[in-house]
ModelCIF file with pLDDT and N, C-alpha, C, O atoms, coordinates in Angstrom:
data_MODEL
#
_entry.id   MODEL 
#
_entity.id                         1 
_entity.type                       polymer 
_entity.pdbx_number_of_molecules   1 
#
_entity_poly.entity_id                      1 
_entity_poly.type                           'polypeptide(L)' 
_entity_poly.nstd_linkage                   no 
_entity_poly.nstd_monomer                   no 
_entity_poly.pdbx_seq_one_letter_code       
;(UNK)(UNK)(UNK)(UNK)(UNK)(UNK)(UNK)(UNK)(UNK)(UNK)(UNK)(UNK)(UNK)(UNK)(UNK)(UNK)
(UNK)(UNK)(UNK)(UNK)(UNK)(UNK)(UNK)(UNK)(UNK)(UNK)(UNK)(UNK)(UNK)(UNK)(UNK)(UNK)
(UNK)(UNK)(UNK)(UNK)(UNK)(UNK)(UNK)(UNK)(UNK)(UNK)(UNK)(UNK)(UNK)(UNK)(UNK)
;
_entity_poly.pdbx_seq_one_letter_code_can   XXXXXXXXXXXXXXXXXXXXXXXXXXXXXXXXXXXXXXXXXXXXXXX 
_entity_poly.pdbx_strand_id                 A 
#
loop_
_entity_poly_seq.entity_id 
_entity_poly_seq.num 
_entity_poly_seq.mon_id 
_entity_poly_seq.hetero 
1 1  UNK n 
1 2  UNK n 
1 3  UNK n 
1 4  UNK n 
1 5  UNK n 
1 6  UNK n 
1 7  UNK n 
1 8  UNK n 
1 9  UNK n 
1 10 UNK n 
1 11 UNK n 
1 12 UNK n 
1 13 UNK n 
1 14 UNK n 
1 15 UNK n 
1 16 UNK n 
1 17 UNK n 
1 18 UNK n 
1 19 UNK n 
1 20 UNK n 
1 21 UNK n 
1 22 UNK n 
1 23 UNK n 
1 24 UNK n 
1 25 UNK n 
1 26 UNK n 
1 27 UNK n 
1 28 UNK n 
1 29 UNK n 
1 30 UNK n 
1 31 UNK n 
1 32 UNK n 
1 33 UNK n 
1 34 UNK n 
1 35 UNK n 
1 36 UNK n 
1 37 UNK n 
1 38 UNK n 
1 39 UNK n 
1 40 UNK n 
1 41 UNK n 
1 42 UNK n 
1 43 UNK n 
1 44 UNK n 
1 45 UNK n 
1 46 UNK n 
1 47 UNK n 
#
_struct_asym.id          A 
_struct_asym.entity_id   1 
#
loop_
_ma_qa_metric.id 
_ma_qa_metric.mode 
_ma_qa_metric.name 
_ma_qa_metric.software_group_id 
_ma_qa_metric.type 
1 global pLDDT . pLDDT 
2 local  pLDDT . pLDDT 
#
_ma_qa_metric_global.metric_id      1 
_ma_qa_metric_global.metric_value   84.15 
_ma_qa_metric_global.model_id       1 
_ma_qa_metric_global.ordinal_id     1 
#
loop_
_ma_qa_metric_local.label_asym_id 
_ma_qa_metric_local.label_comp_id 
_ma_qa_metric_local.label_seq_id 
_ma_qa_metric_local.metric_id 
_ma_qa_metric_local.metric_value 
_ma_qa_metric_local.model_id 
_ma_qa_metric_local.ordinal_id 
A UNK 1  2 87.00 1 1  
A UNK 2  2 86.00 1 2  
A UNK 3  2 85.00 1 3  
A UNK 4  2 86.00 1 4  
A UNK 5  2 86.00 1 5  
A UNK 6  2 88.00 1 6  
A UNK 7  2 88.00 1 7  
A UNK 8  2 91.00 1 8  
A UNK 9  2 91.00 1 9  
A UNK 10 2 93.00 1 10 
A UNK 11 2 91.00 1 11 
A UNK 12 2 91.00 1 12 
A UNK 13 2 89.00 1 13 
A UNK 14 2 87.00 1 14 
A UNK 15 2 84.00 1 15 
A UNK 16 2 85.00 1 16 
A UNK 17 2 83.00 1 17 
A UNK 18 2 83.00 1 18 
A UNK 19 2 82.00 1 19 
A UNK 20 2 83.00 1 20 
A UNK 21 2 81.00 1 21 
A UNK 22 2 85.00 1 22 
A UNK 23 2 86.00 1 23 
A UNK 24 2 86.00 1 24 
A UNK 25 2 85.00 1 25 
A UNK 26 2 83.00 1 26 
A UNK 27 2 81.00 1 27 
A UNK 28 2 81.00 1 28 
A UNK 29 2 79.00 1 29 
A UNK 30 2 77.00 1 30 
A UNK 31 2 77.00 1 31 
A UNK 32 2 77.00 1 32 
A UNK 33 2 80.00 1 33 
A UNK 34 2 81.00 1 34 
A UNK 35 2 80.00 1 35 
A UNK 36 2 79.00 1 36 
A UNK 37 2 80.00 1 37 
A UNK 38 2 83.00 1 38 
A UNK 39 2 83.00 1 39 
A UNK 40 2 82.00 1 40 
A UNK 41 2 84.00 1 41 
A UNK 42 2 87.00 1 42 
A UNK 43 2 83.00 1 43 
A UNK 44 2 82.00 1 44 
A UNK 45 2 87.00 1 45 
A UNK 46 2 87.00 1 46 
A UNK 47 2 80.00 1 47 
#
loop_
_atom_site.group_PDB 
_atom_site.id 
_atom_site.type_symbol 
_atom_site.label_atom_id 
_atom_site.label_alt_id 
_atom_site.label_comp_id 
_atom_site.label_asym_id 
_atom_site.label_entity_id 
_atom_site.label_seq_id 
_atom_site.pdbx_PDB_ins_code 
_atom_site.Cartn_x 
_atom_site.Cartn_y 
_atom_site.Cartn_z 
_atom_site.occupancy 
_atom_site.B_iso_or_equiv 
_atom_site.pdbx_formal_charge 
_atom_site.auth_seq_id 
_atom_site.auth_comp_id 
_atom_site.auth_asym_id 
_atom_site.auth_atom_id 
_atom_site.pdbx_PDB_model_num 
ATOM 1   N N  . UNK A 1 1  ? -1.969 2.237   8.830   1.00 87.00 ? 1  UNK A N  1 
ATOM 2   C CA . UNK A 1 1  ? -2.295 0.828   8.957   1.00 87.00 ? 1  UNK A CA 1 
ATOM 3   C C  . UNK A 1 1  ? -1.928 -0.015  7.762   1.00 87.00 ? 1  UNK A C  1 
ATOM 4   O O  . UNK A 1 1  ? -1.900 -1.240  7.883   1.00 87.00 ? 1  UNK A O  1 
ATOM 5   N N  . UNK A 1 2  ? -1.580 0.705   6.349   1.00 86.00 ? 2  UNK A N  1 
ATOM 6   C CA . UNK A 1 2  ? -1.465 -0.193  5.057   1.00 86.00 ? 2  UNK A CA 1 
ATOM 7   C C  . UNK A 1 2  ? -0.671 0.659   4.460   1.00 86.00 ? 2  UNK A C  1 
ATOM 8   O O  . UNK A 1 2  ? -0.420 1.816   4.798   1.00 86.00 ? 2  UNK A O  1 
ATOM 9   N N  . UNK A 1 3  ? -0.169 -0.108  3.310   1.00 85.00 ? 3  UNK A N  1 
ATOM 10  C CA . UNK A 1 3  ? 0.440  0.770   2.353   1.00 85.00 ? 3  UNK A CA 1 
ATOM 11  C C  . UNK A 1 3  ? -0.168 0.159   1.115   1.00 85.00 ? 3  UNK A C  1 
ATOM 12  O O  . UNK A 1 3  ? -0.214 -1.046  0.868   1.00 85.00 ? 3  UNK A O  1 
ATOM 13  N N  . UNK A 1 4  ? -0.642 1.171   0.348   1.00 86.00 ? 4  UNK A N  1 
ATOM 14  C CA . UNK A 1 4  ? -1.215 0.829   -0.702  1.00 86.00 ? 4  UNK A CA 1 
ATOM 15  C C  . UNK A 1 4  ? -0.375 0.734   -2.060  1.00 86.00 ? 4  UNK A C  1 
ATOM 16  O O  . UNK A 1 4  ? -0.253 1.874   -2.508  1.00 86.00 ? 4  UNK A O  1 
ATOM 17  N N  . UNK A 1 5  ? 0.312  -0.311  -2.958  1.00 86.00 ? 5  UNK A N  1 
ATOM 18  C CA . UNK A 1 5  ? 0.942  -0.196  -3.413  1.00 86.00 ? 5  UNK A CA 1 
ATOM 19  C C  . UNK A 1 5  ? -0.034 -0.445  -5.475  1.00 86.00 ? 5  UNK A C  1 
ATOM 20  O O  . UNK A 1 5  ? -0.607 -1.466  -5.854  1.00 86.00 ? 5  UNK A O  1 
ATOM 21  N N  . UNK A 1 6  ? 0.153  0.889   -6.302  1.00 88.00 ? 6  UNK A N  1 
ATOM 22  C CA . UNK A 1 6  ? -0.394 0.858   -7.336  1.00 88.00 ? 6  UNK A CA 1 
ATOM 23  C C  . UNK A 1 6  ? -0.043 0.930   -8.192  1.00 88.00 ? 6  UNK A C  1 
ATOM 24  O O  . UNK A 1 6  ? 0.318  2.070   -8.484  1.00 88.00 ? 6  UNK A O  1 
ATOM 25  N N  . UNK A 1 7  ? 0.184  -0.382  -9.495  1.00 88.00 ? 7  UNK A N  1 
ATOM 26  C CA . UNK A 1 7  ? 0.809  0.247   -10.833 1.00 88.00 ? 7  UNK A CA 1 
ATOM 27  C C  . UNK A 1 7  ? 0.007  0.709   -12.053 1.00 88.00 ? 7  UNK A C  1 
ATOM 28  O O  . UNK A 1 7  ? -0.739 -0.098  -12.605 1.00 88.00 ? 7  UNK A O  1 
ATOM 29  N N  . UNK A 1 8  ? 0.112  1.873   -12.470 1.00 91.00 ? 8  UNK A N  1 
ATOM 30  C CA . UNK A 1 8  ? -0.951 2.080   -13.874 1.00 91.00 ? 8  UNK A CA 1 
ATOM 31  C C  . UNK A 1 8  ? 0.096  2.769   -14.775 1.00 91.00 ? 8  UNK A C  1 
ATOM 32  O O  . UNK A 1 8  ? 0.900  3.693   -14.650 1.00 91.00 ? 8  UNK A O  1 
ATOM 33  N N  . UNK A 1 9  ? -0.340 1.753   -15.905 1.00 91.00 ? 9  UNK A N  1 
ATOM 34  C CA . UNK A 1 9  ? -0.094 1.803   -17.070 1.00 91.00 ? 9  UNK A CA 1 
ATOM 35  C C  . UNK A 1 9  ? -0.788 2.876   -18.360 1.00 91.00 ? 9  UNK A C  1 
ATOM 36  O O  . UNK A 1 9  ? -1.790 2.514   -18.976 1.00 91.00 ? 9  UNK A O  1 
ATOM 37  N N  . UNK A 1 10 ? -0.409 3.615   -18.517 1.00 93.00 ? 10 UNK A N  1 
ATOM 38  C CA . UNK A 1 10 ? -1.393 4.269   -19.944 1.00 93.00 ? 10 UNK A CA 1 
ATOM 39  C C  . UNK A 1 10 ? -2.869 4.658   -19.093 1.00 93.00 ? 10 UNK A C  1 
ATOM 40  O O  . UNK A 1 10 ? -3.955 4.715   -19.670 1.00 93.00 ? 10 UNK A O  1 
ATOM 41  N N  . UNK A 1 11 ? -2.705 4.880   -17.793 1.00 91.00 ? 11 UNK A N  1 
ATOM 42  C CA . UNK A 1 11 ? -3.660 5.687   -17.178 1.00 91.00 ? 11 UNK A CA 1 
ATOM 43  C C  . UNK A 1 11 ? -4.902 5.004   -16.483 1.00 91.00 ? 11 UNK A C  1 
ATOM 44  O O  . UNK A 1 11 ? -5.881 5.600   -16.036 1.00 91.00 ? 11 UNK A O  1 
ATOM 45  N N  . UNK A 1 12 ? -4.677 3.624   -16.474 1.00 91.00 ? 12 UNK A N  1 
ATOM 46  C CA . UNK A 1 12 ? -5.401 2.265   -15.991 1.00 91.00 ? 12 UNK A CA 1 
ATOM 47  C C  . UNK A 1 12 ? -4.877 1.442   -14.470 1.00 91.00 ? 12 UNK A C  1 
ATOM 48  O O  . UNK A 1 12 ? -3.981 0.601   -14.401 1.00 91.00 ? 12 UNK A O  1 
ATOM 49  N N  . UNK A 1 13 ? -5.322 1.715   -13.866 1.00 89.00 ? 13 UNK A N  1 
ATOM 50  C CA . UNK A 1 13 ? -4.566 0.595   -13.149 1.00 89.00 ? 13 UNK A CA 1 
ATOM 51  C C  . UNK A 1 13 ? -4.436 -0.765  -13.332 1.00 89.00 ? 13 UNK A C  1 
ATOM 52  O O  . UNK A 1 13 ? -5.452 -1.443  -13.182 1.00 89.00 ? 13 UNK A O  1 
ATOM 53  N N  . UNK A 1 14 ? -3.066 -1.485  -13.721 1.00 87.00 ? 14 UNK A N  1 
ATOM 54  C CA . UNK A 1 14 ? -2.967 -2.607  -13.941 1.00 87.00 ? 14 UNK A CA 1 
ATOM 55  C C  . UNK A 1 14 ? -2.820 -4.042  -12.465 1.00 87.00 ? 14 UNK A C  1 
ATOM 56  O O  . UNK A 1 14 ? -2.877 -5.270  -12.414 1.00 87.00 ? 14 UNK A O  1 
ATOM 57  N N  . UNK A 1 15 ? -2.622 -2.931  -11.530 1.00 84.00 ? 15 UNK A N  1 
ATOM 58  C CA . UNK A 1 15 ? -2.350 -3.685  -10.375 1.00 84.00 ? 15 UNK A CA 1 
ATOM 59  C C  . UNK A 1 15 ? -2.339 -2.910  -8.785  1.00 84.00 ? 15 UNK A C  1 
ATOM 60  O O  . UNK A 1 15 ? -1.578 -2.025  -8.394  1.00 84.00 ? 15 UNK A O  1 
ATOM 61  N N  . UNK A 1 16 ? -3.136 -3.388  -8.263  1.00 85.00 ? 16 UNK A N  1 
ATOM 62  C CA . UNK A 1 16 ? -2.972 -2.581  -6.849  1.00 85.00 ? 16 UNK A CA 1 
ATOM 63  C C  . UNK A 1 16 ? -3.614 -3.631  -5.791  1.00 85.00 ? 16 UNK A C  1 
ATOM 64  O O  . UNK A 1 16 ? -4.673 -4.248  -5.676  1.00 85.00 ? 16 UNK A O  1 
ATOM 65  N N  . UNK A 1 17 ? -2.367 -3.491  -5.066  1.00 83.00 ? 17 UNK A N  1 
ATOM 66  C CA . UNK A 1 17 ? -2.995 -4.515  -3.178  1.00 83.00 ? 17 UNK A CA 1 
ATOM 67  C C  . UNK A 1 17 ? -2.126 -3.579  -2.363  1.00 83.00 ? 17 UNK A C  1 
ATOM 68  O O  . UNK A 1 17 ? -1.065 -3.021  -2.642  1.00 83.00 ? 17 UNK A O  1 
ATOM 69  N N  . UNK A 1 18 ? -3.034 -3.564  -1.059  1.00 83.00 ? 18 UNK A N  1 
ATOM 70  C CA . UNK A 1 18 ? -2.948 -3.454  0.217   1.00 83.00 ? 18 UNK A CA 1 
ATOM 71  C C  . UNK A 1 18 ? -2.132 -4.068  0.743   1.00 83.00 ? 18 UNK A C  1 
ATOM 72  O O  . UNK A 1 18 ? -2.418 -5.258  0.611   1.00 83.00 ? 18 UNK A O  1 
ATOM 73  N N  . UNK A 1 19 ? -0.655 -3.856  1.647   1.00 82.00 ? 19 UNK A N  1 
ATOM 74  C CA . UNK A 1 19 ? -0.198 -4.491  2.538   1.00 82.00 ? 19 UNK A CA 1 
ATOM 75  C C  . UNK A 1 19 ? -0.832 -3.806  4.077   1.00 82.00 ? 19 UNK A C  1 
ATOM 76  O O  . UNK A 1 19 ? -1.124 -2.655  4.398   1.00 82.00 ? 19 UNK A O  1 
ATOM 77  N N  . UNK A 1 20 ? -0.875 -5.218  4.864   1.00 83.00 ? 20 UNK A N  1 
ATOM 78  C CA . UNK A 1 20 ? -0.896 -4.055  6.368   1.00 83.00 ? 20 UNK A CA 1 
ATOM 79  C C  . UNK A 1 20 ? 0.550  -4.084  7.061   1.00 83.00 ? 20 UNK A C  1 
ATOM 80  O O  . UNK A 1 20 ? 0.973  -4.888  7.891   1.00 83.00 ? 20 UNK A O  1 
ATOM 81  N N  . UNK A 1 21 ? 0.984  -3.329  6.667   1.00 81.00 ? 21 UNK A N  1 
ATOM 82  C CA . UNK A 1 21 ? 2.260  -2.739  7.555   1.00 81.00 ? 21 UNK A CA 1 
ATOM 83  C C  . UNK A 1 21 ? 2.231  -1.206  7.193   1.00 81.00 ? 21 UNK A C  1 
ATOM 84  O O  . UNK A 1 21 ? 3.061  -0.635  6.486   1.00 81.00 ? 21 UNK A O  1 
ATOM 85  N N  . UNK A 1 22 ? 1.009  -0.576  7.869   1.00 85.00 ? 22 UNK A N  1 
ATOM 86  C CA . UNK A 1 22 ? 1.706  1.061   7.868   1.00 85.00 ? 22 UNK A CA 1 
ATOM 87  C C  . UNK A 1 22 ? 2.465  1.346   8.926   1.00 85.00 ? 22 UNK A C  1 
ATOM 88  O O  . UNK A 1 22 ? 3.074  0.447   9.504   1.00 85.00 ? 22 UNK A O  1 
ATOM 89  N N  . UNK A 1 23 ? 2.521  2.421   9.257   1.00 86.00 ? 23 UNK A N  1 
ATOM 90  C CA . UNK A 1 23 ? 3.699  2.968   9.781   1.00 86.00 ? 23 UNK A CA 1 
ATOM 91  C C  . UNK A 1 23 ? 3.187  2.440   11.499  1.00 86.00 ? 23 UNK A C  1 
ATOM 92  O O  . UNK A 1 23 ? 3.839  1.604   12.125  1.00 86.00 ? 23 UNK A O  1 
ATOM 93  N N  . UNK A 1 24 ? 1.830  3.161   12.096  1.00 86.00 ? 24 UNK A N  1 
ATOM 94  C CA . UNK A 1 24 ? 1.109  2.948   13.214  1.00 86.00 ? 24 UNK A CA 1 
ATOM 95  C C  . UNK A 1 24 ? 1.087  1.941   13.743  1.00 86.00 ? 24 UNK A C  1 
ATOM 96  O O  . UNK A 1 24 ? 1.227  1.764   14.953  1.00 86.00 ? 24 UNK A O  1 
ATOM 97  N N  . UNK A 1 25 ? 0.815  0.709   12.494  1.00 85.00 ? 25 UNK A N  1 
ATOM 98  C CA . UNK A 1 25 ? 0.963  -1.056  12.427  1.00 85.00 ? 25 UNK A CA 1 
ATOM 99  C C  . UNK A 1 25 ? 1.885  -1.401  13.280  1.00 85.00 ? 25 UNK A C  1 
ATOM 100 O O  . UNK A 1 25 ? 1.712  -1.764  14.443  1.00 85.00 ? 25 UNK A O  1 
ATOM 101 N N  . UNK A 1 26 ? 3.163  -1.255  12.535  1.00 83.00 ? 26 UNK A N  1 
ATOM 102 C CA . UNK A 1 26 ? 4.173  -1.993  12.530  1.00 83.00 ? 26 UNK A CA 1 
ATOM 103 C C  . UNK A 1 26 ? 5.079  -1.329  13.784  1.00 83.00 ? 26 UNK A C  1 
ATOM 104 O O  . UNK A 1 26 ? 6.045  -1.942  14.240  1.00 83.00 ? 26 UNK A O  1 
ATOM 105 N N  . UNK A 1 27 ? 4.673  -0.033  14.287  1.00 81.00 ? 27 UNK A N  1 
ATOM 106 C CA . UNK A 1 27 ? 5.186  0.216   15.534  1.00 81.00 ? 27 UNK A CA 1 
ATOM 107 C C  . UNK A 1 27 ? 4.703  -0.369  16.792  1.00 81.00 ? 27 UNK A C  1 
ATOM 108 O O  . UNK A 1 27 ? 5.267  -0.502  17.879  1.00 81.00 ? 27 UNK A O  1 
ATOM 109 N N  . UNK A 1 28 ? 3.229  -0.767  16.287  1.00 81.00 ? 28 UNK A N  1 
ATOM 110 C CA . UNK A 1 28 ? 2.911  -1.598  17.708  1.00 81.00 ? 28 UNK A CA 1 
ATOM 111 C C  . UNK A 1 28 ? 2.827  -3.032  17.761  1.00 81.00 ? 28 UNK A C  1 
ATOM 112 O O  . UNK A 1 28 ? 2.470  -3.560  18.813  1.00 81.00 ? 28 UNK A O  1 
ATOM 113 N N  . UNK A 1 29 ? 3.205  -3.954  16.419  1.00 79.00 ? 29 UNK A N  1 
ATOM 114 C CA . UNK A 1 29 ? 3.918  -4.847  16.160  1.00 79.00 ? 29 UNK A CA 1 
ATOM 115 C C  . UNK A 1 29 ? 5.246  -4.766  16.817  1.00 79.00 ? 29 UNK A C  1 
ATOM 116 O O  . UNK A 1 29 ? 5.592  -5.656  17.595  1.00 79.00 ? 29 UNK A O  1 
ATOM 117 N N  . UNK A 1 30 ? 5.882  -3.924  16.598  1.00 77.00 ? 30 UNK A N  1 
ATOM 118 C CA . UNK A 1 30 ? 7.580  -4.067  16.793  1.00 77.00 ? 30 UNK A CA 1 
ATOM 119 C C  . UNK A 1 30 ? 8.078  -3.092  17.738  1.00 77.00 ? 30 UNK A C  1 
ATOM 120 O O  . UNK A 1 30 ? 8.753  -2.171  17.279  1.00 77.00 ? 30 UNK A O  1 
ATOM 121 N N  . UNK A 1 31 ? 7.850  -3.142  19.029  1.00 77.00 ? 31 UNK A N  1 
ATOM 122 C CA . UNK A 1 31 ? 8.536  -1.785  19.430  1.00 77.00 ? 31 UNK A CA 1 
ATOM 123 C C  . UNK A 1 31 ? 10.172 -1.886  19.745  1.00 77.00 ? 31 UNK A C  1 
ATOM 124 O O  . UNK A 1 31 ? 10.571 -3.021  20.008  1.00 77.00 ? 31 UNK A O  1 
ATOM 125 N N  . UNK A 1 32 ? 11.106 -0.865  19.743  1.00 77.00 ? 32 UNK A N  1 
ATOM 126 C CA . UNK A 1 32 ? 11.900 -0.677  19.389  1.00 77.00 ? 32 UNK A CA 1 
ATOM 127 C C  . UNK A 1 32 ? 12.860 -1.125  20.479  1.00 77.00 ? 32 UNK A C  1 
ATOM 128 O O  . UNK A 1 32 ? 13.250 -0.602  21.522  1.00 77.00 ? 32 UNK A O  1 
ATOM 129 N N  . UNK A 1 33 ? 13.021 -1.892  20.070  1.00 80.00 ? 33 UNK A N  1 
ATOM 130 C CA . UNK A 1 33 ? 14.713 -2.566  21.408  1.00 80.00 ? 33 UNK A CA 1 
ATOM 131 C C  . UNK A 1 33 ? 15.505 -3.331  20.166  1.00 80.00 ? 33 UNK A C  1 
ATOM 132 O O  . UNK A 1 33 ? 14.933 -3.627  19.117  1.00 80.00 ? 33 UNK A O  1 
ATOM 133 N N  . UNK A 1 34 ? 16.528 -3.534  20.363  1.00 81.00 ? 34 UNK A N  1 
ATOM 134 C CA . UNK A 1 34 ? 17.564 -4.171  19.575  1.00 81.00 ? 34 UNK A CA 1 
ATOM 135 C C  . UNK A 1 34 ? 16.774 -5.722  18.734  1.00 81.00 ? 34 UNK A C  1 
ATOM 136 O O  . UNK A 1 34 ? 16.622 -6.078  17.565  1.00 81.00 ? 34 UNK A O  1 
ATOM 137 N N  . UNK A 1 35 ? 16.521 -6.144  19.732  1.00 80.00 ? 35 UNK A N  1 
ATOM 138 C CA . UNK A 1 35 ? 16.076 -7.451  19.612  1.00 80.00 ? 35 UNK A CA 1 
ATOM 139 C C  . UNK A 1 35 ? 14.715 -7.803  18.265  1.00 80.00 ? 35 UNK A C  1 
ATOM 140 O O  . UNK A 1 35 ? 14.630 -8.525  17.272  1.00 80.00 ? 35 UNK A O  1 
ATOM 141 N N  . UNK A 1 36 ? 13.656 -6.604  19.128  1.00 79.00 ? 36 UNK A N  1 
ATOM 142 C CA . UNK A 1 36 ? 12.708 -6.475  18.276  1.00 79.00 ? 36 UNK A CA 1 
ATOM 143 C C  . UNK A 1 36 ? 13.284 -6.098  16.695  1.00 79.00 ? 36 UNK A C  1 
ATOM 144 O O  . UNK A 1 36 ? 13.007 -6.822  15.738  1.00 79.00 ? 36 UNK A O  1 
ATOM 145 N N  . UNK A 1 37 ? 14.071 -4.939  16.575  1.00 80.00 ? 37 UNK A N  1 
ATOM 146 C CA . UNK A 1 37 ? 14.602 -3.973  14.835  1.00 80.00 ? 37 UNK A CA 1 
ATOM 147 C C  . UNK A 1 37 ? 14.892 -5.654  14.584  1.00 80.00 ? 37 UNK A C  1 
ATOM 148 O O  . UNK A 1 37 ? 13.987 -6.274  14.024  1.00 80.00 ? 37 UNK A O  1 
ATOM 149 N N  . UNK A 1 38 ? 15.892 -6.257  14.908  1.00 83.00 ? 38 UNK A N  1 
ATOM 150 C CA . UNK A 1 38 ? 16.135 -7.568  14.442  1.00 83.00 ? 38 UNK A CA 1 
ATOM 151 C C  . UNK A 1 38 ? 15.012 -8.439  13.804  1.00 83.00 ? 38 UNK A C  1 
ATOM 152 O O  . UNK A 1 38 ? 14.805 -8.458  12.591  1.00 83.00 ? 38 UNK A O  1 
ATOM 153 N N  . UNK A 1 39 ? 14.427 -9.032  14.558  1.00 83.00 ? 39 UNK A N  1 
ATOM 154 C CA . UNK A 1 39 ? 13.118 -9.040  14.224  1.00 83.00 ? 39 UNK A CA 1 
ATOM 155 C C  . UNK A 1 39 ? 12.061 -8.665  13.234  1.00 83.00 ? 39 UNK A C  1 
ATOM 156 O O  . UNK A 1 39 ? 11.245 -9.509  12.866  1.00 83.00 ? 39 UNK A O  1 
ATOM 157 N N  . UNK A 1 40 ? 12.042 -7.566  12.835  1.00 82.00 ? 40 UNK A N  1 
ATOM 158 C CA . UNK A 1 40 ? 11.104 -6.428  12.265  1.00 82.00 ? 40 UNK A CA 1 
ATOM 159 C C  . UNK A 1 40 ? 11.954 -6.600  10.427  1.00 82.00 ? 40 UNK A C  1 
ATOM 160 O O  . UNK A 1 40 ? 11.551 -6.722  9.270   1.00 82.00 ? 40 UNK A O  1 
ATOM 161 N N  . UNK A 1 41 ? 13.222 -6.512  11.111  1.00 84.00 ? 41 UNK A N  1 
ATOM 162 C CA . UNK A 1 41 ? 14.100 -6.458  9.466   1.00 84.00 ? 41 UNK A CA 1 
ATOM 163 C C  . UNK A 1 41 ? 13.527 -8.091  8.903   1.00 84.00 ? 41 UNK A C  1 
ATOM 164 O O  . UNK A 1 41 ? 13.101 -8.258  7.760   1.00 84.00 ? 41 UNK A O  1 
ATOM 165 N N  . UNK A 1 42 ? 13.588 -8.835  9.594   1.00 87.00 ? 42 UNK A N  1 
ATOM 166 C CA . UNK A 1 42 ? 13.895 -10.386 9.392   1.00 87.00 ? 42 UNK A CA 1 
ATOM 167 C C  . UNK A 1 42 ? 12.343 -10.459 8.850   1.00 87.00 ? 42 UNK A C  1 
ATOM 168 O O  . UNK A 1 42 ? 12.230 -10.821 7.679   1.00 87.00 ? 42 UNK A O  1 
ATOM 169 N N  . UNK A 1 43 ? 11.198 -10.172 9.530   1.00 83.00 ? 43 UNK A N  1 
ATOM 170 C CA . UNK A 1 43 ? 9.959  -10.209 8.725   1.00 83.00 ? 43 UNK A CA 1 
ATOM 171 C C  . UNK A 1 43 ? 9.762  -9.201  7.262   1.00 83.00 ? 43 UNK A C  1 
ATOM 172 O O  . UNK A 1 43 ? 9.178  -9.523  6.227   1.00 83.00 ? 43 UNK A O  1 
ATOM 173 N N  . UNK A 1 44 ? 10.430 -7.946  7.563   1.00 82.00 ? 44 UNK A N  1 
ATOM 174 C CA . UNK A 1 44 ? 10.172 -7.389  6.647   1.00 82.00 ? 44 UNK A CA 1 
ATOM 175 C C  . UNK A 1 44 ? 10.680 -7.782  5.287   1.00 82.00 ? 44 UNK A C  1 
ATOM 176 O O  . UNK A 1 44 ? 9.949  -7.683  4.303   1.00 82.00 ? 44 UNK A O  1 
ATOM 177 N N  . UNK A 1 45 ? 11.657 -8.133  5.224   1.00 87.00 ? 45 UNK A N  1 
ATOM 178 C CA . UNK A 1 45 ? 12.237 -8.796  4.091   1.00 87.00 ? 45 UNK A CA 1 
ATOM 179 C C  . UNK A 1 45 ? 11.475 -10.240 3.531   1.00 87.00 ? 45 UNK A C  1 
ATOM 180 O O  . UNK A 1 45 ? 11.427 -10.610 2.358   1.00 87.00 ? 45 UNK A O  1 
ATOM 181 N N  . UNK A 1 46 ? 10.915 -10.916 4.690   1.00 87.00 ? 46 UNK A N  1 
ATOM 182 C CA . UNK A 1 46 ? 10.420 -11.543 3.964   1.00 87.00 ? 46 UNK A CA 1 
ATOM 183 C C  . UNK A 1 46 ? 8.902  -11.333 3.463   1.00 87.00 ? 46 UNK A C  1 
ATOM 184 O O  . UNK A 1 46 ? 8.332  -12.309 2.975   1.00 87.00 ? 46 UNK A O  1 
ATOM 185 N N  . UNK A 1 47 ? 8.147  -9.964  3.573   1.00 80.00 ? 47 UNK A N  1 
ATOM 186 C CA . UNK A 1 47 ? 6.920  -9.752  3.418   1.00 80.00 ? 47 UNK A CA 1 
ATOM 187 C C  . UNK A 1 47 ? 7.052  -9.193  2.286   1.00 80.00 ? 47 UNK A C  1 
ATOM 188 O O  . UNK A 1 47 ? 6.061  -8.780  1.683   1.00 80.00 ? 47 UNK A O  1 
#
């Protein structure tokens, strides 16, 4: 459902957020026909 994205520095985390686009997400967001991948690229890039 998310991807958790985390940066730590010297053993701290300096930064971490949640996107929701896991894998489960974004397949039932986007199912797969030409039209939709089109689609899916065009949001993903901009997320």
């Amino acid at each position: 459902g998310s991807v958790e994205i985390t940066l730590v520095k010297n053993g701290e985390i300096e930064f971490a957020e949640s996107l929701r686009m896991g894998t489960v997400r974004l397949l039932q967001m986007f199912p797969h026909t030409p039209r939709r991948e089109s689609e899916f690229r065009t949001w993903a890039k901009s997320y």
